[in-house]
Every structure is written in structure tokens, then in C-alpha cells.
Protein backbone atom coordinates (compact mmCIF):
# COMPACT_ATOMS: atom_id res chain seq x y z
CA UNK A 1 -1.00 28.10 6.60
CA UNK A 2 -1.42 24.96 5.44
CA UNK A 3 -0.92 21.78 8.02
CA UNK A 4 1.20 18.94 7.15
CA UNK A 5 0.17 15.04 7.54
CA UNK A 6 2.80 13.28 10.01
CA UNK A 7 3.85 10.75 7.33
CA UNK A 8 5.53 8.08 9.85
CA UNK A 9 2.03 7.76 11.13
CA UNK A 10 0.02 7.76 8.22
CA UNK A 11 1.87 4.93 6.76
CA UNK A 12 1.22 2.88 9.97
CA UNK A 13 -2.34 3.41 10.70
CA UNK A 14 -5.41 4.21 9.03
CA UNK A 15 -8.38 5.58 9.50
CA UNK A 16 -11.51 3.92 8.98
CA UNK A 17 -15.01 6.06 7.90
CA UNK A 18 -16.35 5.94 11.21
CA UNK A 19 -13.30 7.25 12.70
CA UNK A 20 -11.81 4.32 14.32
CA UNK A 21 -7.69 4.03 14.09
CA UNK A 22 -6.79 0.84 12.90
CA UNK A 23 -3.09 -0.97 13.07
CA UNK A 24 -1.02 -3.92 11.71
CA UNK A 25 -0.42 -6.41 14.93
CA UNK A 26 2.76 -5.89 16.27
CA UNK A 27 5.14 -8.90 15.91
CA UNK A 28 4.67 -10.53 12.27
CA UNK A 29 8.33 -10.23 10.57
CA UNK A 30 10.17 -13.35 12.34
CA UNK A 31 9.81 -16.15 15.16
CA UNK A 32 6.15 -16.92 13.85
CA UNK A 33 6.47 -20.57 13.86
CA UNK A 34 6.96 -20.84 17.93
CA UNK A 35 3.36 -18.57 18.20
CA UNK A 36 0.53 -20.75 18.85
CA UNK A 37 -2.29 -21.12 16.26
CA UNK A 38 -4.80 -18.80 18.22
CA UNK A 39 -2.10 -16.10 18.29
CA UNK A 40 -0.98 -16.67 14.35
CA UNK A 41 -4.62 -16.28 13.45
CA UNK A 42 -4.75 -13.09 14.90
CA UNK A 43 -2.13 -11.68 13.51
CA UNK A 44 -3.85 -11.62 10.30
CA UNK A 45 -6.34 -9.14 10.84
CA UNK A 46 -5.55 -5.69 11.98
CA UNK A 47 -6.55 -4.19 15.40
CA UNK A 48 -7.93 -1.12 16.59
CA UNK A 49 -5.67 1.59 18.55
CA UNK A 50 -7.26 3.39 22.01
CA UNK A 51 -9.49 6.22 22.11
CA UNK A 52 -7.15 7.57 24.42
CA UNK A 53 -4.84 8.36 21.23
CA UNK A 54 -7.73 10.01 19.46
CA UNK A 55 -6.85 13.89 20.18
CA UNK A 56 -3.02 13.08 18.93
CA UNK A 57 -4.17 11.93 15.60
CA UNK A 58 -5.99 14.74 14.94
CA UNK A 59 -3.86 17.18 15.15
CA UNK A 60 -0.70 14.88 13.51
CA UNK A 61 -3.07 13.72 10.47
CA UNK A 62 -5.24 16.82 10.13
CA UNK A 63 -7.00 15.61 6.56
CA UNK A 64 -7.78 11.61 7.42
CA UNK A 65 -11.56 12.77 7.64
């Protein structure tokens, strides 16, 4: 039987070709104007999830490979 791709996740992470999980930086809908400049500048780029989360997203996005 076929395994299905947990679609909540999949819409909030992705994963790169050498297998890293990347995600959006939490915190970027409201209130941005009170952040200071280093932490507005690095909400623009997207950061990388824990290893330790690995074994979950293989078995909840089994075709990300």
C-alpha cells in the first residue's frame, strides 16, 4: 500500500538535495517594526530544522528524496 505525504508538513518545510530540512523563521506576520535590524535581517532567509527531527520526516514525507 501506498504511503501518504503529511501535507501540513510538506507545505511548511522543505527538503533540500542534500537532505537538510529547511523552515520559514518563525515570527514574520506582525510586530516587525519593534525587531531590531539584526533580527529583521534574519528573518529573510530560511533556517534549518534539527537532526534530531530527521527520523519523523521520513516516515511523515516518505517521497521528499
Amino acid at each position: 500500500m501506498k504511503q501518504k505525504t503529511h501535507k501540513a508538513l510538506s507545505k511548511r518545510v522543505k527538503i533540500t538535495k542534500t537532505g537538510k530540512a529547511m523552515k520559514r523563521y518563525c515570527g514574520q506576520n506582525h510586530f516587525n517594526t519593534r525587531d531590531p535590524g539584526k533580527i529583521t535581517r534574519k528573518k529573510r532567509r530560511d533556517t534549518e530544522m534539527s537532526q534530531a527531527h530527521h527520523k519523523a520526516f521520513e516516515t511523515l514525507l516518505p517521497y521528499s528524496k
